[in-house]
C-alpha atoms as a PDB file:
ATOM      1  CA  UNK A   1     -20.691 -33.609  -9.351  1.00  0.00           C
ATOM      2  CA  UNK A   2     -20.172 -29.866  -8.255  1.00  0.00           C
ATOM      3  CA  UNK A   3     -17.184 -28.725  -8.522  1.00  0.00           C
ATOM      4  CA  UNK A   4     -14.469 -25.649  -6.461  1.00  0.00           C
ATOM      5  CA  UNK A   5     -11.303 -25.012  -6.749  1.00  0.00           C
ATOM      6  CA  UNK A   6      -9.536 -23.868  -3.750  1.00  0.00           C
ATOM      7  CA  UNK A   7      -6.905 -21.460  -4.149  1.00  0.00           C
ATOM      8  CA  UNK A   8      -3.252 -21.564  -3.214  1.00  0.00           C
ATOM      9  CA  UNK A   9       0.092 -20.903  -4.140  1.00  0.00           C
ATOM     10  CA  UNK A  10       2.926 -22.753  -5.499  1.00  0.00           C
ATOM     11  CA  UNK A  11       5.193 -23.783  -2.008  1.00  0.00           C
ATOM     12  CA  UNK A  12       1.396 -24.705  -0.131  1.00  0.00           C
ATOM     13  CA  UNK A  13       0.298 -27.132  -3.352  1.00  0.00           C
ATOM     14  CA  UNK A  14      -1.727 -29.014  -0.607  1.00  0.00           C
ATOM     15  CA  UNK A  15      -3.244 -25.636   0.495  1.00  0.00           C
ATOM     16  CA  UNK A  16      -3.478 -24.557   3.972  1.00  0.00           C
ATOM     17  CA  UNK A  17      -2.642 -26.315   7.313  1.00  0.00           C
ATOM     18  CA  UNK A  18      -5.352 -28.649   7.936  1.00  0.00           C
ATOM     19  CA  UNK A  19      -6.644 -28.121   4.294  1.00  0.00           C
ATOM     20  CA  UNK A  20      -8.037 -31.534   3.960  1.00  0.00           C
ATOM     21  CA  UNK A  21     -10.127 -31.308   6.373  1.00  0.00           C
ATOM     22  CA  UNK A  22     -12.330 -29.038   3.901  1.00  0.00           C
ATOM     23  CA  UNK A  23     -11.569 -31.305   1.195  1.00  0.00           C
ATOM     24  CA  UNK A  24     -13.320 -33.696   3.196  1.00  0.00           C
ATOM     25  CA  UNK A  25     -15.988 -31.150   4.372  1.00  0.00           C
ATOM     26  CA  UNK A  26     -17.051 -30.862   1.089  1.00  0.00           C
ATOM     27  CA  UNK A  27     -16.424 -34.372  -0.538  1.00  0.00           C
ATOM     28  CA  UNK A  28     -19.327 -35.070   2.460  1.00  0.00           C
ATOM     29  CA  UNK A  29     -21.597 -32.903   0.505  1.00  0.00           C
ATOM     30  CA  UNK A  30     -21.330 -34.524  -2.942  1.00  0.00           C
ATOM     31  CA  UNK A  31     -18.848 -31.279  -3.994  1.00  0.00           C
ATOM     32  CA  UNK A  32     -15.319 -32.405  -5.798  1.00  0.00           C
ATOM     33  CA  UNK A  33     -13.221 -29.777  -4.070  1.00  0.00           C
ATOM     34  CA  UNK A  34      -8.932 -29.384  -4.897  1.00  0.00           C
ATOM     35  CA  UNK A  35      -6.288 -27.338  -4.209  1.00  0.00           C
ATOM     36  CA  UNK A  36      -5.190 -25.450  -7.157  1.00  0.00           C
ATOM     37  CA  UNK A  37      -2.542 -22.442  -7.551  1.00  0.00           C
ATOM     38  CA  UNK A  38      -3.867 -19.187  -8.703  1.00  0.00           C
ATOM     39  CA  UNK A  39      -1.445 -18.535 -11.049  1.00  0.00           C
ATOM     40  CA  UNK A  40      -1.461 -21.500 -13.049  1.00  0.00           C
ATOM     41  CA  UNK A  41      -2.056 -20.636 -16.965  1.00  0.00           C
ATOM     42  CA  UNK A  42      -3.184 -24.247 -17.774  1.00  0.00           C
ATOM     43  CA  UNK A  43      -6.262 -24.582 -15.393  1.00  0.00           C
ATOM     44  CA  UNK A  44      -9.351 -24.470 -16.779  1.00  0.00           C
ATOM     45  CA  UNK A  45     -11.033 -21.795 -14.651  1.00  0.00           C
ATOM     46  CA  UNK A  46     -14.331 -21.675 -16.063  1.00  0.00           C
ATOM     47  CA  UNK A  47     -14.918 -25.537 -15.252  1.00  0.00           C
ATOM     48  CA  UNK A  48     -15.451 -24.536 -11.659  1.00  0.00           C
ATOM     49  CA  UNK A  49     -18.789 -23.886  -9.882  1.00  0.00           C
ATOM     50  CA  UNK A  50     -16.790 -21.559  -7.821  1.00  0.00           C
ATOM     51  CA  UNK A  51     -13.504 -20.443  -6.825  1.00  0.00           C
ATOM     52  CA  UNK A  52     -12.629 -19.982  -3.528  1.00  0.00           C
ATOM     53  CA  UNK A  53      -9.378 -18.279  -2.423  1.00  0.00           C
ATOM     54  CA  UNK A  54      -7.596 -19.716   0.261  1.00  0.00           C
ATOM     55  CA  UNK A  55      -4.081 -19.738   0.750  1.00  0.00           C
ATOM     56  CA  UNK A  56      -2.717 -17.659  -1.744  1.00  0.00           C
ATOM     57  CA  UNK A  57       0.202 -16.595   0.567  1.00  0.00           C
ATOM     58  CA  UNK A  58       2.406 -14.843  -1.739  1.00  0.00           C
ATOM     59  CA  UNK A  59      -0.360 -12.214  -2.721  1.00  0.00           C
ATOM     60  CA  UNK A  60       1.719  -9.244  -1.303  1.00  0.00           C
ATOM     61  CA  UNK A  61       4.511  -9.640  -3.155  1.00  0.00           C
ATOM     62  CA  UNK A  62       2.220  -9.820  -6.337  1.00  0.00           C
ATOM     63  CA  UNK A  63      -0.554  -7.771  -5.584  1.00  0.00           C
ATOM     64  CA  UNK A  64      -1.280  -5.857  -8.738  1.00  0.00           C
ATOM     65  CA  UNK A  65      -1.106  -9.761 -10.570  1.00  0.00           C
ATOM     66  CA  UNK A  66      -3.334 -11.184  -8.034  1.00  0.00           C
ATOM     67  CA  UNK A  67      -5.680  -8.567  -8.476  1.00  0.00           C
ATOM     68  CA  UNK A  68      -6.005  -8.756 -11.953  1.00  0.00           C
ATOM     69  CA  UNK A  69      -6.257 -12.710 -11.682  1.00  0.00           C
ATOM     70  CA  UNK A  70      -9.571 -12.088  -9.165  1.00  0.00           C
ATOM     71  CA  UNK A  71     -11.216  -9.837 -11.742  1.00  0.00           C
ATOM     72  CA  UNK A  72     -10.182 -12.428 -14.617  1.00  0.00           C
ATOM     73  CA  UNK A  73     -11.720 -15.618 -12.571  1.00  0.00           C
ATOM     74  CA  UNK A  74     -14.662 -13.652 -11.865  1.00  0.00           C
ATOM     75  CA  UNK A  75     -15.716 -13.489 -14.984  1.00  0.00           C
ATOM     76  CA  UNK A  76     -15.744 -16.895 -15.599  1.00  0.00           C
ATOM     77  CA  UNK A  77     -16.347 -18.611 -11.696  1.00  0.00           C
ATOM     78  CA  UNK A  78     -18.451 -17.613  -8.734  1.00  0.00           C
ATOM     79  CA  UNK A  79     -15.736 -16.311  -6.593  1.00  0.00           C
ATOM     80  CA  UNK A  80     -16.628 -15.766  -2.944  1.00  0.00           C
ATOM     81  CA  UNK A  81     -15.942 -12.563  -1.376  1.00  0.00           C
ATOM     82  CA  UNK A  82     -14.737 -11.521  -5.160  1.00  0.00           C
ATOM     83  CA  UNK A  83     -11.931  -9.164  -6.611  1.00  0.00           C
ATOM     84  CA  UNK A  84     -13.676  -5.529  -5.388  1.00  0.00           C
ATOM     85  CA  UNK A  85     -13.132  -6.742  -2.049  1.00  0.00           C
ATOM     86  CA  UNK A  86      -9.803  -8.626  -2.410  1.00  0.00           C
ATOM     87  CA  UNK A  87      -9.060  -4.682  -3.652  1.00  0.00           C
ATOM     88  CA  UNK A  88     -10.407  -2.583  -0.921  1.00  0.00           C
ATOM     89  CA  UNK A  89      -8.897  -5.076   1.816  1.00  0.00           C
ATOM     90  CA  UNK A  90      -5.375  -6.011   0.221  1.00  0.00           C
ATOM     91  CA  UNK A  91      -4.221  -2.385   1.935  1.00  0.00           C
ATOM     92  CA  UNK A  92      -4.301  -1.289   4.979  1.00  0.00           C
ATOM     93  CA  UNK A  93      -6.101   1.703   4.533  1.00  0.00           C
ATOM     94  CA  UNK A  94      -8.955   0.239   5.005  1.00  0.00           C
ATOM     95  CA  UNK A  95      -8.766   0.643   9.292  1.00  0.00           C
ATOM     96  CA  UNK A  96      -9.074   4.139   8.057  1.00  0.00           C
ATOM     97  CA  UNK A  97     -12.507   3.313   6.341  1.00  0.00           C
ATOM     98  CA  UNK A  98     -13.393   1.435  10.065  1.00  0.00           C
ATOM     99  CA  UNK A  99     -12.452   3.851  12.008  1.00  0.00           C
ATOM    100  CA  UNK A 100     -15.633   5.302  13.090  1.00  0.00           C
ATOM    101  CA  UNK A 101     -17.590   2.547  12.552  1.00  0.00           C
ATOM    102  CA  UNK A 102     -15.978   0.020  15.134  1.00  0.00           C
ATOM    103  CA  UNK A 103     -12.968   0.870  17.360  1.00  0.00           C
ATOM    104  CA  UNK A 104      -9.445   0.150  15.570  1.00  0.00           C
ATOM    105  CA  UNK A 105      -5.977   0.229  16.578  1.00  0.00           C
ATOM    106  CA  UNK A 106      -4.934   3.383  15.549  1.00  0.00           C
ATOM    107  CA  UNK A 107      -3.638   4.010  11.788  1.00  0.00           C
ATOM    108  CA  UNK A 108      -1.220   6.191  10.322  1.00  0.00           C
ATOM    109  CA  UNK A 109      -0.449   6.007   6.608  1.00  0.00           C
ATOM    110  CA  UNK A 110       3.297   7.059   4.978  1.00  0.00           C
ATOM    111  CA  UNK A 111       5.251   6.772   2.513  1.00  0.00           C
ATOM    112  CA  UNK A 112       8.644   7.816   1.051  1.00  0.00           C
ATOM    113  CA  UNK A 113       7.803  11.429   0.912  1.00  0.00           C
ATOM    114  CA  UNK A 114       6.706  11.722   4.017  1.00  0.00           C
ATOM    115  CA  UNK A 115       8.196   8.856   5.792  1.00  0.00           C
ATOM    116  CA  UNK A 116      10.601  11.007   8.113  1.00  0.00           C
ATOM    117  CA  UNK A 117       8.132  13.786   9.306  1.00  0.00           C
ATOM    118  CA  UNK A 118       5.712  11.099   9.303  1.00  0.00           C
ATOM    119  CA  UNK A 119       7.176   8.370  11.750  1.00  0.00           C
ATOM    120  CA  UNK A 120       7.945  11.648  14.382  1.00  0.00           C
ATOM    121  CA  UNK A 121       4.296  12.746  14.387  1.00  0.00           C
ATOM    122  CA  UNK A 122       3.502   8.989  15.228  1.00  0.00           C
ATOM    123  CA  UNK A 123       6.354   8.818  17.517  1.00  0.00           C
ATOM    124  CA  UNK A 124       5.273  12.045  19.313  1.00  0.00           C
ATOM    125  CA  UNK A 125       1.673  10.948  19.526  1.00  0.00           C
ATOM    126  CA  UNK A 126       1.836   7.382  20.054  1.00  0.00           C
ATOM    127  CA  UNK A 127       5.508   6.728  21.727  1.00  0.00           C
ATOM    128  CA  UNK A 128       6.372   3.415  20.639  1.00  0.00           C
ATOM    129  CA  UNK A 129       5.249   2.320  17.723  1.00  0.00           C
ATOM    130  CA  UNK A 130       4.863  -0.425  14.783  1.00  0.00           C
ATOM    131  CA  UNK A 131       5.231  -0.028  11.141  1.00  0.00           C
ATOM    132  CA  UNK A 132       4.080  -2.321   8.650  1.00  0.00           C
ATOM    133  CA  UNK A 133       3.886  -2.687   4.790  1.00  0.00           C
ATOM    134  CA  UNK A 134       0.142  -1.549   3.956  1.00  0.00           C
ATOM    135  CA  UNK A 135       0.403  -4.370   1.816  1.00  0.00           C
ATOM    136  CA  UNK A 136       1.548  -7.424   3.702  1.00  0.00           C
ATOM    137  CA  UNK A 137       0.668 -10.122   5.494  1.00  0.00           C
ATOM    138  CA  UNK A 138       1.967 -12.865   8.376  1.00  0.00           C
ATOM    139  CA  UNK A 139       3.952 -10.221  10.202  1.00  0.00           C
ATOM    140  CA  UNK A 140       6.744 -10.128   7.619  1.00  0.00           C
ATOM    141  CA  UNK A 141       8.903  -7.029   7.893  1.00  0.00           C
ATOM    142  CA  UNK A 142       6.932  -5.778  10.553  1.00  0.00           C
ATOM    143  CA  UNK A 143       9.454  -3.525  12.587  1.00  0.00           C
ATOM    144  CA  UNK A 144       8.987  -1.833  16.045  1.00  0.00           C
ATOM    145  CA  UNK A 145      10.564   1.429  16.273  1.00  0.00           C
ATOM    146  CA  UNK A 146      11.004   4.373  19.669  1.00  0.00           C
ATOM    147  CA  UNK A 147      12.395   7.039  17.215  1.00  0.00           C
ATOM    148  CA  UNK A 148      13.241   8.054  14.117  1.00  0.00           C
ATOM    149  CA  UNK A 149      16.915   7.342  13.932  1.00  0.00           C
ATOM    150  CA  UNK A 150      15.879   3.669  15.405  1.00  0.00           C
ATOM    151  CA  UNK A 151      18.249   1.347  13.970  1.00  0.00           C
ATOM    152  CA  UNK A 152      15.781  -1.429  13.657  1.00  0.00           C
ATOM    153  CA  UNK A 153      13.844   0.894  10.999  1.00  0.00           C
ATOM    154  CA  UNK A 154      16.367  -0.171   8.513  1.00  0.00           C
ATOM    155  CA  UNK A 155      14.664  -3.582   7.794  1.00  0.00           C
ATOM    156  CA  UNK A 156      11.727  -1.554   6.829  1.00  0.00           C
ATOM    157  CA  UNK A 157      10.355  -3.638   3.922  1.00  0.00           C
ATOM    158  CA  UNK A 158       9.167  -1.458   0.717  1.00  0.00           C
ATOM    159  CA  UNK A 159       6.123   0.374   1.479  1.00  0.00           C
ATOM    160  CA  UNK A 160       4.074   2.643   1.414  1.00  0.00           C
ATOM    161  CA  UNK A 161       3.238   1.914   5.473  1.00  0.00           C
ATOM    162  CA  UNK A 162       0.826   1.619   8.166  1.00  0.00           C
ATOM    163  CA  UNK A 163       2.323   2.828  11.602  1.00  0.00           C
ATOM    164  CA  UNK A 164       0.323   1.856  14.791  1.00  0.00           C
ATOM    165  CA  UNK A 165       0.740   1.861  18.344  1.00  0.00           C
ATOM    166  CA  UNK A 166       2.503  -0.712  20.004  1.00  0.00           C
ATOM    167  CA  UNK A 167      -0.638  -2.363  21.876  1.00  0.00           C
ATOM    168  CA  UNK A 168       1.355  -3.666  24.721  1.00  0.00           C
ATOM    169  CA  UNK A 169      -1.787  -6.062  25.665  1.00  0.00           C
ATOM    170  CA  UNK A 170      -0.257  -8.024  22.796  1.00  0.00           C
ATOM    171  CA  UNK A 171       2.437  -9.630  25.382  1.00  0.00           C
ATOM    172  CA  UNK A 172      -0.025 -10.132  27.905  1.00  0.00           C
ATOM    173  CA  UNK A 173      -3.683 -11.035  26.899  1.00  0.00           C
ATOM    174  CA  UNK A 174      -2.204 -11.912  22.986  1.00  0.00           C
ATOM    175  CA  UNK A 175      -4.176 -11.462  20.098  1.00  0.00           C
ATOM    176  CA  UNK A 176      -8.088 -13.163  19.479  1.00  0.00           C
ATOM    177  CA  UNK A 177      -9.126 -14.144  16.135  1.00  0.00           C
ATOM    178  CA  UNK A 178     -12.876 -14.711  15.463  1.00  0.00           C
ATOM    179  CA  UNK A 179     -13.836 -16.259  12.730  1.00  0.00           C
ATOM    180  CA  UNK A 180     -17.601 -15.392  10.471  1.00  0.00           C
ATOM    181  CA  UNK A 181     -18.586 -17.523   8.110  1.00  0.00           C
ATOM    182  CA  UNK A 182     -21.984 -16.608   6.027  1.00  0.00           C
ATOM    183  CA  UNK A 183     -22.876 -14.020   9.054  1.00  0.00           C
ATOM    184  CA  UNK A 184     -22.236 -16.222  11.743  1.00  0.00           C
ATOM    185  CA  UNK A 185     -19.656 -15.757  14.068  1.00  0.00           C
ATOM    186  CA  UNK A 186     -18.477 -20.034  14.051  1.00  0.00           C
ATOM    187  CA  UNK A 187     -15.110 -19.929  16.389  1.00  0.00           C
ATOM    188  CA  UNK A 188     -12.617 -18.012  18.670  1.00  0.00           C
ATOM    189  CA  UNK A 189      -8.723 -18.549  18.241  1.00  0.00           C
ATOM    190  CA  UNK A 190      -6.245 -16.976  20.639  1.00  0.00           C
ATOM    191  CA  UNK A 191      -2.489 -15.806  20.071  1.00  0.00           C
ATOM    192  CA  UNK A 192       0.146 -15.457  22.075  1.00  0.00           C
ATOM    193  CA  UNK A 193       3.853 -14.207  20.874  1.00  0.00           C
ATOM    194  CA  UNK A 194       6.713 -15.944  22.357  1.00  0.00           C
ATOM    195  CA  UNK A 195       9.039 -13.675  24.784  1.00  0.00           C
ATOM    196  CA  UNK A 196       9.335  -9.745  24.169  1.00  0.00           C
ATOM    197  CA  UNK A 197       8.126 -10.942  20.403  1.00  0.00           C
ATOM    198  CA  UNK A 198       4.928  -8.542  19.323  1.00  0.00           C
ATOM    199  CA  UNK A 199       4.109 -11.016  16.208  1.00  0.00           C
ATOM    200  CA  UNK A 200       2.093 -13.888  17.135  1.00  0.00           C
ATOM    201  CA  UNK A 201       2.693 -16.056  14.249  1.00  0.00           C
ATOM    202  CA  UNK A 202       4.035 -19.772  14.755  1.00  0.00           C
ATOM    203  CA  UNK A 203       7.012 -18.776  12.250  1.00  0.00           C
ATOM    204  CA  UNK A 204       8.254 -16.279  15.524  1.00  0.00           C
ATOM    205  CA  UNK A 205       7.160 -18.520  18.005  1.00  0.00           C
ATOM    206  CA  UNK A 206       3.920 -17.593  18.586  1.00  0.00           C
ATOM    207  CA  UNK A 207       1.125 -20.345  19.741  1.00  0.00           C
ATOM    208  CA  UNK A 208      -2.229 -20.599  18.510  1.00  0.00           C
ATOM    209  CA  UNK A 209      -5.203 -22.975  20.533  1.00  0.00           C
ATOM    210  CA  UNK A 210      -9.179 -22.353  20.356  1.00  0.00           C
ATOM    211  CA  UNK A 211     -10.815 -21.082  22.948  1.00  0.00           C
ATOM    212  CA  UNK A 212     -14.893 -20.281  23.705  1.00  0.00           C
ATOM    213  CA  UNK A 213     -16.440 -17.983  21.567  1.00  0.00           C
ATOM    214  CA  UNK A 214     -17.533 -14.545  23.894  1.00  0.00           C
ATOM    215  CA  UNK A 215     -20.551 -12.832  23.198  1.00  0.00           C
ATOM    216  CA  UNK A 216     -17.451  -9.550  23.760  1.00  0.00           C
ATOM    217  CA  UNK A 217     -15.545 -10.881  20.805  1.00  0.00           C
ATOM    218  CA  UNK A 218     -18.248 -11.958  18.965  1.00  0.00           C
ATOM    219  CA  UNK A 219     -19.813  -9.045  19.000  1.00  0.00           C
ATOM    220  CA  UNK A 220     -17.149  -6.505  17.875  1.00  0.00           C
ATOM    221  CA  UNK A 221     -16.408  -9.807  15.371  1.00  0.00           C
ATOM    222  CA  UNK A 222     -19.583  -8.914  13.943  1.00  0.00           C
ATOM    223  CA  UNK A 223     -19.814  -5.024  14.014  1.00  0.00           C
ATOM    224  CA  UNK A 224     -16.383  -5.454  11.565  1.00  0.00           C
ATOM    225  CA  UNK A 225     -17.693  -7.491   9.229  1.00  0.00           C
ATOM    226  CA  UNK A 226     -20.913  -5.307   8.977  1.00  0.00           C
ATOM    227  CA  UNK A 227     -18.873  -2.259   8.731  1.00  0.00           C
ATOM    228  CA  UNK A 228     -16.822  -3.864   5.983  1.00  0.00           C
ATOM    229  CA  UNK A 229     -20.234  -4.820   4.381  1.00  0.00           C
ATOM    230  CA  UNK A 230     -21.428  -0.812   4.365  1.00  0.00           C
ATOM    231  CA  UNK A 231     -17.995   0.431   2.968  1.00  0.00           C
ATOM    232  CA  UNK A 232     -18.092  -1.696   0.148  1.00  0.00           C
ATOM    233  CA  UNK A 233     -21.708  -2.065  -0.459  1.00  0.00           C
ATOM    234  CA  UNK A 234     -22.196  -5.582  -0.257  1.00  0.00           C
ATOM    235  CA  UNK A 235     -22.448  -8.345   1.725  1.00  0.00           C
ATOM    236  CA  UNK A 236     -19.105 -10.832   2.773  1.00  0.00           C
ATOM    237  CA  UNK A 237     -19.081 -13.884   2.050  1.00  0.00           C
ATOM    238  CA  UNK A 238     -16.446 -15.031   5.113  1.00  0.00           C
ATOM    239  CA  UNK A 239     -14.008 -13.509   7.394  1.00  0.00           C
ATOM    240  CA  UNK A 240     -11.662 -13.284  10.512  1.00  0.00           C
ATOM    241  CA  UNK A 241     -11.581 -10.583  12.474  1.00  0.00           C
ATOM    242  CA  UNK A 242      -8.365  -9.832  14.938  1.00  0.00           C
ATOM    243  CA  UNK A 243      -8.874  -7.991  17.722  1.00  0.00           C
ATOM    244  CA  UNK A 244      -6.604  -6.607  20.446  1.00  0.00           C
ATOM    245  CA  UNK A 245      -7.221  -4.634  23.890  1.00  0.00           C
ATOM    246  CA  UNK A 246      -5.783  -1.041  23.928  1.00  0.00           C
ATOM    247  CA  UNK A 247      -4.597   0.598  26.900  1.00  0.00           C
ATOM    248  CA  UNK A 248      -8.059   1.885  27.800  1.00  0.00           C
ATOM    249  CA  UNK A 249      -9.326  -1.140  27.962  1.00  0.00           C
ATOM    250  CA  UNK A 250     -11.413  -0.973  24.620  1.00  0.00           C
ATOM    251  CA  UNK A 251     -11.238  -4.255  22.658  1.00  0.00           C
ATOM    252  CA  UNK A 252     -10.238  -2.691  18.848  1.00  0.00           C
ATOM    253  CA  UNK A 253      -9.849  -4.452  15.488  1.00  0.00           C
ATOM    254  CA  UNK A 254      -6.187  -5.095  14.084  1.00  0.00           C
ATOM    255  CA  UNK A 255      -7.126  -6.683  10.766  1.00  0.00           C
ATOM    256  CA  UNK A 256     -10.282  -7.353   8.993  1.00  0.00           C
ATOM    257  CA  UNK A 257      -8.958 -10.191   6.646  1.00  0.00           C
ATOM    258  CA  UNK A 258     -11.524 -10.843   3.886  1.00  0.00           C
ATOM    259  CA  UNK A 259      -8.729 -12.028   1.312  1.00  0.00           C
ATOM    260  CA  UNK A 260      -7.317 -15.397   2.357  1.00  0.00           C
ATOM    261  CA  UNK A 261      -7.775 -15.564   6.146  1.00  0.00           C
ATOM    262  CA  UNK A 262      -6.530 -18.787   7.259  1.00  0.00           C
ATOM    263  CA  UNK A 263      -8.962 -20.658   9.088  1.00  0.00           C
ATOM    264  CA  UNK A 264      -6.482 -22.145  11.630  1.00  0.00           C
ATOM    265  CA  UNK A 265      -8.473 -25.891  10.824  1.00  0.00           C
ATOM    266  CA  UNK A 266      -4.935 -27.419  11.993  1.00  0.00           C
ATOM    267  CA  UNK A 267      -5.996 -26.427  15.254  1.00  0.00           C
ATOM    268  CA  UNK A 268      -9.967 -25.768  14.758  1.00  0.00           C
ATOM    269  CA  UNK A 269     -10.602 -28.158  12.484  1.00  0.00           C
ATOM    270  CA  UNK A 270     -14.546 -27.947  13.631  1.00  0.00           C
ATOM    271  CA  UNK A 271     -14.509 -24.410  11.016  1.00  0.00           C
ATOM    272  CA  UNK A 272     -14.430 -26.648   7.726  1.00  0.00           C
ATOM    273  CA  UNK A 273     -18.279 -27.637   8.213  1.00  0.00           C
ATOM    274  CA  UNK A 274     -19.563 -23.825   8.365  1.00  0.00           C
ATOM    275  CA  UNK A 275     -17.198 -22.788   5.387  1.00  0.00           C
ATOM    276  CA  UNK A 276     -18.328 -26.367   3.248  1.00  0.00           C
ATOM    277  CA  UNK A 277     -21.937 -25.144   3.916  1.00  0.00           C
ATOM    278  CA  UNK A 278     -21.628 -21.189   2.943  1.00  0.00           C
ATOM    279  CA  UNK A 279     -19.870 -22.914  -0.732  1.00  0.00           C
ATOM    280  CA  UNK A 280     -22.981 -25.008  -0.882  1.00  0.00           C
ATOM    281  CA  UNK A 281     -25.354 -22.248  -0.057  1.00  0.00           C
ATOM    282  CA  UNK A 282     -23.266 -19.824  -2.522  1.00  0.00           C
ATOM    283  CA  UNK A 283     -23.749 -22.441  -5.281  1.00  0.00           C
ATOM    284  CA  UNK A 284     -27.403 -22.812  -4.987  1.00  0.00           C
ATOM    285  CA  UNK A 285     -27.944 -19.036  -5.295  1.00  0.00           C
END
């Protein structure tokens, strides 16, 4: 029987929220599918007919040892998407490498040299504004900051950073998440934070519920995912684009996630038949 291993980390051992719904997506197809952790020594890599990553949720913390794991599997698996992209997307940057291509929320990159002058010119261009490591994920240490001697900037986690706008649409219309499996965009998510919260994730109350797919969404879903596909030189294997609306009314990307985008099956559960077929289809190649 075929075999993939998908990837998680040691507190999700059972993989993401709604994970066995792909287990069973795939156990439909003849394909022995399991959640594994990435960083276990023991497990016989090379047994797989390919690796795909999940829910590997403590990647930012560990970035330059998950990055080495990708490029260590993929020698001996098929891993989808595969460790040149994992590299390209695992910082931020890359918005700057969009930004042209498809419309963006705005990006500013800093570090400890330049943090100081750095946050002003942001400040001074943007007003209110929203700094983030360029390396993280699930709006951890994301802070929201009016000036430079803003208290809150003291929980800064350790950067370097990406500072953005505050999209104020976020409290309003939320966030949309579209999801593109293989090329096709498959299903529409939306976000809303809870209260004057900006992060939309369930940990700060946010709620999550599917909603119809529009050809608007869909659309600047695909241009990202194309755009990703020219930067690196290659085509993606899967995807979710999050989008916001900025102030002009232009609907802009917030993250291309090509790593280990959840695919929300707790609440879409309908998105473990379109990732089940791309495995089969990558197999078969």
């Amino acid at each position: 029987m075929t075999s993939v291993l998908l990837a998680t980390f040691s507190l999700l051992p059972d993989g993401e929220p709604g994970g066995e719904q792909l287990v069973a997506a795939l156990a439909g197809r003849d394909v022995d599918a399991r959640w594994v952790c990435w960083d276990d020594h023991d497990l016989d890599w090379s047994s797989a007919d390919l690796v795909a990553v999940r829910s590997t949720w403590d990647y930012t913390r560990r970035a330059d040892e998950f990055l080495q794991w990708s490029r260590w599997v993929e020698q001996r698996a098929l891993l989808l998407n595969g460790s040149r992209v994992f590299e390209w997307n695992i910082d931020k940057a890359y918005l700057l490498d969009l930004a042209g291509r498809v419309p963006v929320v705005p990006t500013r990159l800093v570090d400890d040299a330049n943090l100081l002058p750095g946050l002003a010119v942001a400040i001074a261009d943007f007003g209110t504004v929203v700094v983030k490591s360029r390396t993280g994920a699930g709006g951890l240490g994301v802070v929201v900051a009016e000036r430079t001697d803003d208290p809150r900037l003291s929980g800064l986690n350790s950067g370097p950073w990406a500072v953005q706008p505050l999209v104020e649409s976020v409290r309003s219309e939320g966030e949309t998440s579209v999801f593109v499996i293989d090329g096709e965009m498959v299903s529409q998510v939306h976000k809303l934070p809870a209260g004057e919260e900006i992060r939309v994730h369930e940990a700060y109350g946010g709620a999550s519920c599917p909603v119809r797919l529009t050809d608007e969404h869909a659309a600047l879903a695909g241009r990202a995912m194309q755009a990703g596909a020219e930067v690196l030189g290659r085509s993606l294997d899967y995807g979710r684009v999050d989008m916001m609306r900025l102030g002009d009314g232009t609907l802009a990307v917030s993250e291309l996630e090509l790593i280990e985008p959840g695919l929300y099956l707790d609440v879409s559960p309908e998105n473990a038949q379109p990732f089940a077929d791309l495995v089969l289809r990558r197999i078969a190649d």
